[in-house]
PDB file of N, CA and C in Angstrom:
ATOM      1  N   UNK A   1       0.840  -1.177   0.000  1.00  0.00           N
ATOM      2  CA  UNK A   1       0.000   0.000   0.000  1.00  0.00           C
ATOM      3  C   UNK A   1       0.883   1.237   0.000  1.00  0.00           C
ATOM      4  N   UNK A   2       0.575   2.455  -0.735  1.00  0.00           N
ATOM      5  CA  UNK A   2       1.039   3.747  -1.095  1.00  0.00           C
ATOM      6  C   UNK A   2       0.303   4.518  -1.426  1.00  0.00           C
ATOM      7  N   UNK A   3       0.549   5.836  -1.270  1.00  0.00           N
ATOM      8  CA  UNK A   3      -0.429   6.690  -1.141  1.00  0.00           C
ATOM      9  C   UNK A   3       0.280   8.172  -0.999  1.00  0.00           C
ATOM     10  N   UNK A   4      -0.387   9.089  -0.904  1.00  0.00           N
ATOM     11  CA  UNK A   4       0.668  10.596  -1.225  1.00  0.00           C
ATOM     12  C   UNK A   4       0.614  10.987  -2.413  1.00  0.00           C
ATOM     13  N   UNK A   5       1.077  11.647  -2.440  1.00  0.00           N
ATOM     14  CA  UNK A   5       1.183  12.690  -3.886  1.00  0.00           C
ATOM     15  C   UNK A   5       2.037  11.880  -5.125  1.00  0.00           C
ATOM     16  N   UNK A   6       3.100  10.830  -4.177  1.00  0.00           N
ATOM     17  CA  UNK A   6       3.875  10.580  -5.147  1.00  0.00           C
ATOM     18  C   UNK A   6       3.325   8.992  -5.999  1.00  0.00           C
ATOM     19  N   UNK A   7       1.677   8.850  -5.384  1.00  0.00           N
ATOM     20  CA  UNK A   7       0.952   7.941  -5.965  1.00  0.00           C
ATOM     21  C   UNK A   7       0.847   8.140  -7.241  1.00  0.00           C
ATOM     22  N   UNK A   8       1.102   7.697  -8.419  1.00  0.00           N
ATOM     23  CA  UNK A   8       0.245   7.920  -9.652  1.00  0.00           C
ATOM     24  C   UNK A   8      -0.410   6.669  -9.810  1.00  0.00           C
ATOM     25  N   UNK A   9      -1.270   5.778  -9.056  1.00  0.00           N
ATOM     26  CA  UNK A   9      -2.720   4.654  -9.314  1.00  0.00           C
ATOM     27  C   UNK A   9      -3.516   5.379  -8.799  1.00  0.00           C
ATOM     28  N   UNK A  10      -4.983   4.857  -9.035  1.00  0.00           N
ATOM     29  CA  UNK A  10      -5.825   5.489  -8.611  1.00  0.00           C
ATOM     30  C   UNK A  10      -6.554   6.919  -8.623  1.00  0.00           C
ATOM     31  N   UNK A  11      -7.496   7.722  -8.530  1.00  0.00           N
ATOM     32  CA  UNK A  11      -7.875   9.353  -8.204  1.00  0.00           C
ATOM     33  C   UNK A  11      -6.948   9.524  -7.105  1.00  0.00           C
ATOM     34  N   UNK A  12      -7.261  10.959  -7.084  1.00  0.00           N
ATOM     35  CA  UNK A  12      -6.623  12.016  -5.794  1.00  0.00           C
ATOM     36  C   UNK A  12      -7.610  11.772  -5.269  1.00  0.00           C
ATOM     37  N   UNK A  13      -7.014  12.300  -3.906  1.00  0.00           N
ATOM     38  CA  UNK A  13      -7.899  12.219  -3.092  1.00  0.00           C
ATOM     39  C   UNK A  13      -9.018  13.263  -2.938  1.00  0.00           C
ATOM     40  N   UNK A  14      -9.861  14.001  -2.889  1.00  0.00           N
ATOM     41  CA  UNK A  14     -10.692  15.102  -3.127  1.00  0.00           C
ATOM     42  C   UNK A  14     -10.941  15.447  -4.455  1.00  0.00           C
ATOM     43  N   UNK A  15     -10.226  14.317  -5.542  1.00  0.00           N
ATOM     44  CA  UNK A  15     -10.086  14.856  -6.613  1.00  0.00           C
ATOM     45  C   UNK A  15     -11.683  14.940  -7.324  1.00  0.00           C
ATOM     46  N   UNK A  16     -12.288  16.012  -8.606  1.00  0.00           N
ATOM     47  CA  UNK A  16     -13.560  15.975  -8.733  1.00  0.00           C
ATOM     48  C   UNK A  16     -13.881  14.976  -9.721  1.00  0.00           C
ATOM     49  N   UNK A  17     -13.329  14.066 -10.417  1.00  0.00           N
ATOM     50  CA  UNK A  17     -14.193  12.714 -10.432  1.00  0.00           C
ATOM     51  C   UNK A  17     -13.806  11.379  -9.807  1.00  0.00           C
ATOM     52  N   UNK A  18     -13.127  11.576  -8.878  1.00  0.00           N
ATOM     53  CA  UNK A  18     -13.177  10.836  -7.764  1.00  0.00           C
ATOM     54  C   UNK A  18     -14.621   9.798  -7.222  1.00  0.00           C
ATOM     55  N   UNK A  19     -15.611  10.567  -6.953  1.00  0.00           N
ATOM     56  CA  UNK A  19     -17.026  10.344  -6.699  1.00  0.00           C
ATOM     57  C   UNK A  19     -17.522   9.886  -7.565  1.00  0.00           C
ATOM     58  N   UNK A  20     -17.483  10.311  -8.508  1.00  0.00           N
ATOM     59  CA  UNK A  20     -18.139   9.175 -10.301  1.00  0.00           C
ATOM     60  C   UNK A  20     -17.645   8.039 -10.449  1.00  0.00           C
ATOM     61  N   UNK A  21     -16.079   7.838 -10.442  1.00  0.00           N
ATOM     62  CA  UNK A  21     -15.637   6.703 -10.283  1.00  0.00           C
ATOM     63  C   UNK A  21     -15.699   5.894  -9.389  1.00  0.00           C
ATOM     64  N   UNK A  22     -16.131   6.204  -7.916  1.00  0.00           N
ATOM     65  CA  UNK A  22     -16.078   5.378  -6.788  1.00  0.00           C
ATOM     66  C   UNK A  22     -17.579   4.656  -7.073  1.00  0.00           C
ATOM     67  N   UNK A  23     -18.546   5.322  -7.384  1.00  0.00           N
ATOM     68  CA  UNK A  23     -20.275   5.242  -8.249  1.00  0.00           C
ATOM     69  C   UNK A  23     -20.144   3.900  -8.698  1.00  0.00           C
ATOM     70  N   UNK A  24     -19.316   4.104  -9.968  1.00  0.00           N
ATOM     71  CA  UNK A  24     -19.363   3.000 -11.231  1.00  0.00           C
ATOM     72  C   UNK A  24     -18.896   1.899 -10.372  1.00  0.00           C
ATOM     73  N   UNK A  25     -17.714   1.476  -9.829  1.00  0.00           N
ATOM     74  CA  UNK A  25     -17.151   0.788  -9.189  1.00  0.00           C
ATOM     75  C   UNK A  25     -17.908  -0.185  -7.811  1.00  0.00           C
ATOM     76  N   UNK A  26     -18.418   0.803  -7.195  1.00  0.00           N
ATOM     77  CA  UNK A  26     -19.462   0.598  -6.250  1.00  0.00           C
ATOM     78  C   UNK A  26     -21.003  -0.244  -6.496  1.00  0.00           C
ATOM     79  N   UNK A  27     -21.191   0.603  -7.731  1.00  0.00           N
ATOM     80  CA  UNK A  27     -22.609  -0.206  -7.999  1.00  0.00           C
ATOM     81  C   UNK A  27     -22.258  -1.705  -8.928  1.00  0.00           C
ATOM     82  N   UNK A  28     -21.294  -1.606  -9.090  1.00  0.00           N
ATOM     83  CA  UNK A  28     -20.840  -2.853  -9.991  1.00  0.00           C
ATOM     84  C   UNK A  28     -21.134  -4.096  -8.808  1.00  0.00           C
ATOM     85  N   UNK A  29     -20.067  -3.621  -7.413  1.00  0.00           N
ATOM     86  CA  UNK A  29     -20.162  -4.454  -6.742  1.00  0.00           C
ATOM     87  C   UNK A  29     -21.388  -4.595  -6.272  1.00  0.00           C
ATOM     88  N   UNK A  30     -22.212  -3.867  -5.841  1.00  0.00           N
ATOM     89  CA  UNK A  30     -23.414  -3.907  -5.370  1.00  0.00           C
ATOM     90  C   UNK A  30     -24.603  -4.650  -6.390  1.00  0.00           C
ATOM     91  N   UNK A  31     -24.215  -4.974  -7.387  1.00  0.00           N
ATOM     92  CA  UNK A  31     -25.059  -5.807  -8.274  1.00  0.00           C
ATOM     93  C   UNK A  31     -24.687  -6.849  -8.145  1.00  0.00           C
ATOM     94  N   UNK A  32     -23.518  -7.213  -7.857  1.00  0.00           N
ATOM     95  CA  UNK A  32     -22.773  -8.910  -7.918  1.00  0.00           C
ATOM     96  C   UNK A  32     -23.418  -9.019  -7.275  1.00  0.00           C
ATOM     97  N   UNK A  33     -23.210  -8.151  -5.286  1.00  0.00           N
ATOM     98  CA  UNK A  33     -23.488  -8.978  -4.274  1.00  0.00           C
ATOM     99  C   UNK A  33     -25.006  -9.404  -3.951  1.00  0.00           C
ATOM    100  N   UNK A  34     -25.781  -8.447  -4.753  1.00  0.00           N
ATOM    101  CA  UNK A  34     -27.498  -8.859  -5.152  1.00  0.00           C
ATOM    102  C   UNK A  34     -27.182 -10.148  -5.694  1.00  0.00           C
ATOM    103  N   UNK A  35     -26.865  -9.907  -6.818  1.00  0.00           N
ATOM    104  CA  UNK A  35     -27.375 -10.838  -7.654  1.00  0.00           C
ATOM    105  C   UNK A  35     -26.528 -12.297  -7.188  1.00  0.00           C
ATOM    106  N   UNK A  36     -25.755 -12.413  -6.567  1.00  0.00           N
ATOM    107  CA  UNK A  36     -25.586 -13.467  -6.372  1.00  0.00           C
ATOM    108  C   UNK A  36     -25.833 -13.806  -4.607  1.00  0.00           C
ATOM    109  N   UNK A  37     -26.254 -13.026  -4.246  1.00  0.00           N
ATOM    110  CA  UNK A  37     -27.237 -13.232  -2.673  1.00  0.00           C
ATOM    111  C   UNK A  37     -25.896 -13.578  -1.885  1.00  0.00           C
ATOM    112  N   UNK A  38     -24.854 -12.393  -1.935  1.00  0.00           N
ATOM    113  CA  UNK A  38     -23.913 -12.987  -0.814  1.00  0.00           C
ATOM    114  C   UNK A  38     -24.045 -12.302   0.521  1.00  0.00           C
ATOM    115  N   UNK A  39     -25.132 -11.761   0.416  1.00  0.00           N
ATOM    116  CA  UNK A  39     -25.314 -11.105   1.834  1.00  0.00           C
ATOM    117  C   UNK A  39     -26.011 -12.125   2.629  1.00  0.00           C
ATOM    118  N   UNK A  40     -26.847 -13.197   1.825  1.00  0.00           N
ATOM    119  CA  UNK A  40     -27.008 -14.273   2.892  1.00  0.00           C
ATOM    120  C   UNK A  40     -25.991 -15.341   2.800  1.00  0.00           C
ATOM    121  N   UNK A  41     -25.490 -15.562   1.951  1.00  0.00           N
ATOM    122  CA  UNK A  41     -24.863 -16.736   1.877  1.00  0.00           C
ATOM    123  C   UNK A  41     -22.951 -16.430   2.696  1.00  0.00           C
ATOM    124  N   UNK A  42     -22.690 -15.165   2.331  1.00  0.00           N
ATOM    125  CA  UNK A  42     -21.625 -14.935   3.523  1.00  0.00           C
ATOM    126  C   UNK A  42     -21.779 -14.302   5.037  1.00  0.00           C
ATOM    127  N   UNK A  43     -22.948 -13.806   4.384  1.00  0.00           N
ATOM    128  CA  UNK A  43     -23.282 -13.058   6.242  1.00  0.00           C
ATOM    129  C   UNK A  43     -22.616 -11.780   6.622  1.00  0.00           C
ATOM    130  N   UNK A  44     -22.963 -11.264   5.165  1.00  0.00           N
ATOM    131  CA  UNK A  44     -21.865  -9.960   5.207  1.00  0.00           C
ATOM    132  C   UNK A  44     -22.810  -8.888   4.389  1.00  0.00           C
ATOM    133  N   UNK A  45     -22.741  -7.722   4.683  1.00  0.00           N
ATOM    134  CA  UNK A  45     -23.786  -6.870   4.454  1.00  0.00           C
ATOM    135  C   UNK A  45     -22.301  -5.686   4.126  1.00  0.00           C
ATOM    136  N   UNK A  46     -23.104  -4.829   3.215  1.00  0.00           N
ATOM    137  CA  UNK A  46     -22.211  -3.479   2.721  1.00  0.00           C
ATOM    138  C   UNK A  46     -23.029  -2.733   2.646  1.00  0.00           C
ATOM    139  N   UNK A  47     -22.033  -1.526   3.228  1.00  0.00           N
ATOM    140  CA  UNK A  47     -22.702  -0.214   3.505  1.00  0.00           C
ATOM    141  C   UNK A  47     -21.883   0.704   3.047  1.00  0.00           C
ATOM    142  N   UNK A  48     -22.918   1.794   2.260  1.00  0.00           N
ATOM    143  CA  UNK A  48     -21.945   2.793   1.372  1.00  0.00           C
ATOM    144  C   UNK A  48     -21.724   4.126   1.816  1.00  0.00           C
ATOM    145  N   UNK A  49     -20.959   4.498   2.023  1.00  0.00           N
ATOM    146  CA  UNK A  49     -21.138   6.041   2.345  1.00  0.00           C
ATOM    147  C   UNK A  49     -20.308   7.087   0.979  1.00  0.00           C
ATOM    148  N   UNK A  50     -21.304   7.332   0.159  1.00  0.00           N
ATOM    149  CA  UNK A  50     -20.816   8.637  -0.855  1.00  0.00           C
ATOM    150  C   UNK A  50     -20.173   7.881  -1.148  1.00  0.00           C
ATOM    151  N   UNK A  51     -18.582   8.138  -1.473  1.00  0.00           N
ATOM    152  CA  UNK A  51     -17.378   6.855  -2.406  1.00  0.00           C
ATOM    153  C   UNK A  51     -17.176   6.199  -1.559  1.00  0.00           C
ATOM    154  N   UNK A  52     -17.199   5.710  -0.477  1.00  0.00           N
ATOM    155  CA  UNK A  52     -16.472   4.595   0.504  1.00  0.00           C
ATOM    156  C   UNK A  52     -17.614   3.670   0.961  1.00  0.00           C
ATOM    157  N   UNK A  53     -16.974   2.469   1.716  1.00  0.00           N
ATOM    158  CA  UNK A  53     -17.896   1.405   1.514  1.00  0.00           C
ATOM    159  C   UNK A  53     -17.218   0.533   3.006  1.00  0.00           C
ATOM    160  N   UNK A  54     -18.105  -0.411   3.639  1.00  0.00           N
ATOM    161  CA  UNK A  54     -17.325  -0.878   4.384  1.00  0.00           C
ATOM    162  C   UNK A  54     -18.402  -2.133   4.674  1.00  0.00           C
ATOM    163  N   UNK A  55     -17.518  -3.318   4.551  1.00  0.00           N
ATOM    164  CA  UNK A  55     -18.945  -4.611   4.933  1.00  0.00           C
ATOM    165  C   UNK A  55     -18.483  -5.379   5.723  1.00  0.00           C
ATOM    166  N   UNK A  56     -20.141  -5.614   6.705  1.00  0.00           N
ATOM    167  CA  UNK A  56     -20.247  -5.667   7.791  1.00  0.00           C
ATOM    168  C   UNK A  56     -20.090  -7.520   7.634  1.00  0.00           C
ATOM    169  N   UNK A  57     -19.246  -8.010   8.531  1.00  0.00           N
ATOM    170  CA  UNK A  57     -19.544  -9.675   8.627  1.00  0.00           C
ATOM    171  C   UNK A  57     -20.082 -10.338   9.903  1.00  0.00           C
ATOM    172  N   UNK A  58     -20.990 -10.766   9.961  1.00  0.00           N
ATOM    173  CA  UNK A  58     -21.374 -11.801  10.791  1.00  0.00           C
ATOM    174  C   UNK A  58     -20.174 -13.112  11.386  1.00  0.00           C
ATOM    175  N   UNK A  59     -19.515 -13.390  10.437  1.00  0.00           N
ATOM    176  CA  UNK A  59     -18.538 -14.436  10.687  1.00  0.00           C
ATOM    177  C   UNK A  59     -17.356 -13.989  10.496  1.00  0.00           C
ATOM    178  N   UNK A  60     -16.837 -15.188   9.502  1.00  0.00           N
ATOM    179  CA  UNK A  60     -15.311 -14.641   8.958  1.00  0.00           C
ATOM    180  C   UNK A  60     -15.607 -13.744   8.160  1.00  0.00           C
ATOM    181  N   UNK A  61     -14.477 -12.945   7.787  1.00  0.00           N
ATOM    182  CA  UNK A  61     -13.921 -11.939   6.951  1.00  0.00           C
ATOM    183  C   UNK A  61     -13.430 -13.055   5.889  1.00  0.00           C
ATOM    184  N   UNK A  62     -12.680 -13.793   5.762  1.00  0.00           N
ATOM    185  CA  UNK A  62     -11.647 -14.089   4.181  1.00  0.00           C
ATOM    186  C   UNK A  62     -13.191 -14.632   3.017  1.00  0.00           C
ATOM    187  N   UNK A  63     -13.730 -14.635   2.996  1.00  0.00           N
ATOM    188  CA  UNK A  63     -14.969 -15.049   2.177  1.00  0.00           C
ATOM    189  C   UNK A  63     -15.348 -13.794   1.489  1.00  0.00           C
ATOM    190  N   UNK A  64     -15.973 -12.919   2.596  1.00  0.00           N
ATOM    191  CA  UNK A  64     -16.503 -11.706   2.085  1.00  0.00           C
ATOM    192  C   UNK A  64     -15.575 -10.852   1.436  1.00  0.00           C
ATOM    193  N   UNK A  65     -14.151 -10.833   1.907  1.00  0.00           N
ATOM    194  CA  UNK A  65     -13.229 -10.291   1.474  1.00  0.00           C
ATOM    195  C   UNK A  65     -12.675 -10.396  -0.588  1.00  0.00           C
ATOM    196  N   UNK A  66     -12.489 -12.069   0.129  1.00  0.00           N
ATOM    197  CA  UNK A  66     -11.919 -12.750  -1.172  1.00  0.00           C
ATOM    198  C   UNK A  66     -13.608 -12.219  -2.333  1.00  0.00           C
ATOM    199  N   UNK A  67     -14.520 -12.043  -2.364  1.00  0.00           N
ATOM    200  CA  UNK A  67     -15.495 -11.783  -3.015  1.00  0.00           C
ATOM    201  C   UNK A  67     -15.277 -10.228  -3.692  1.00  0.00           C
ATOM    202  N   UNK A  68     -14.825  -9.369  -2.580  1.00  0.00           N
ATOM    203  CA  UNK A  68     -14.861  -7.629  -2.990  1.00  0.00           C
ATOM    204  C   UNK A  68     -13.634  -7.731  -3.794  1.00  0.00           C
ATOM    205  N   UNK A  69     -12.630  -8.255  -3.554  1.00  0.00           N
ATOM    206  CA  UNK A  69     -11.628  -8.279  -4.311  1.00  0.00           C
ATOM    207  C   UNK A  69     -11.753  -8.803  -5.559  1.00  0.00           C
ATOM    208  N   UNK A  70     -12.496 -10.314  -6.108  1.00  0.00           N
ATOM    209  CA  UNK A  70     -12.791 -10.666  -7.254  1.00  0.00           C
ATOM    210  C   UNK A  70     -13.485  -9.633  -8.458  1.00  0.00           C
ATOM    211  N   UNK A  71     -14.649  -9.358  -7.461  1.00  0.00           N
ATOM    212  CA  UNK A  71     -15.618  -8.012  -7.992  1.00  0.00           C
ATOM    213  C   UNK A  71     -15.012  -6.963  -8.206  1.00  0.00           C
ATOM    214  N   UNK A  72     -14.158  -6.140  -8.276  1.00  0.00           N
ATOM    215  CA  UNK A  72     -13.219  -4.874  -8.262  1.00  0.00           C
ATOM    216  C   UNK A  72     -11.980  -4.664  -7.993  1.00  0.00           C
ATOM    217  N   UNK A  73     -11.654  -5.463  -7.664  1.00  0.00           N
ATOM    218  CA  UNK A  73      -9.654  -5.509  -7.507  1.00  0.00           C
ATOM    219  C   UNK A  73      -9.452  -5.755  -9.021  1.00  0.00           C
ATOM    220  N   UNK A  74      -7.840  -5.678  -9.001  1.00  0.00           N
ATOM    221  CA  UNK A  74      -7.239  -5.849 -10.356  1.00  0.00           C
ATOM    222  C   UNK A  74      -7.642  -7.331 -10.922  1.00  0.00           C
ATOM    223  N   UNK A  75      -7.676  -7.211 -12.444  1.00  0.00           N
ATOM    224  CA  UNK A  75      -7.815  -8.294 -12.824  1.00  0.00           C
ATOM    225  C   UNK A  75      -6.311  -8.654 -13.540  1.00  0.00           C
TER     226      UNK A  75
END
């Protein structure tokens, strides 16, 4: 992990399409995790705030995890 100015991946931070992109990205995941019902089947619920996101687990973490990462991490 890196971060600072001397990042070039990713938006800036405050940057103004920052928020559009976090959108696209966000609702992508938020359709997987519908559509494939992993909020019951991992026991993990996501909650969005504006661009950031944070999901909640009932159990383990490496399930729900390994899932957000498939859905939106690098391919």
């Amino acid at each position: 992990m890196g971060g600072g100015k001397a990042n070039s991946k990713g938006t800036p931070q405050g940057g103004v399409i920052s928020p559009l992109l976090a959108n696209c990205y966000l609702h992508l995941l938020d359709r997987i995790w519908g559509k494939h019902q992993l909020r019951w089947k991992l026991k993990a619920c996501i909650v969005r705030y504006a661009d950031d996101f944070v999901v909640l687990c009932a159990g383990k973490v490496d399930a729900p995890l390994n899932a957000v990462r498939r859905s939106i991490g690098p391919s």
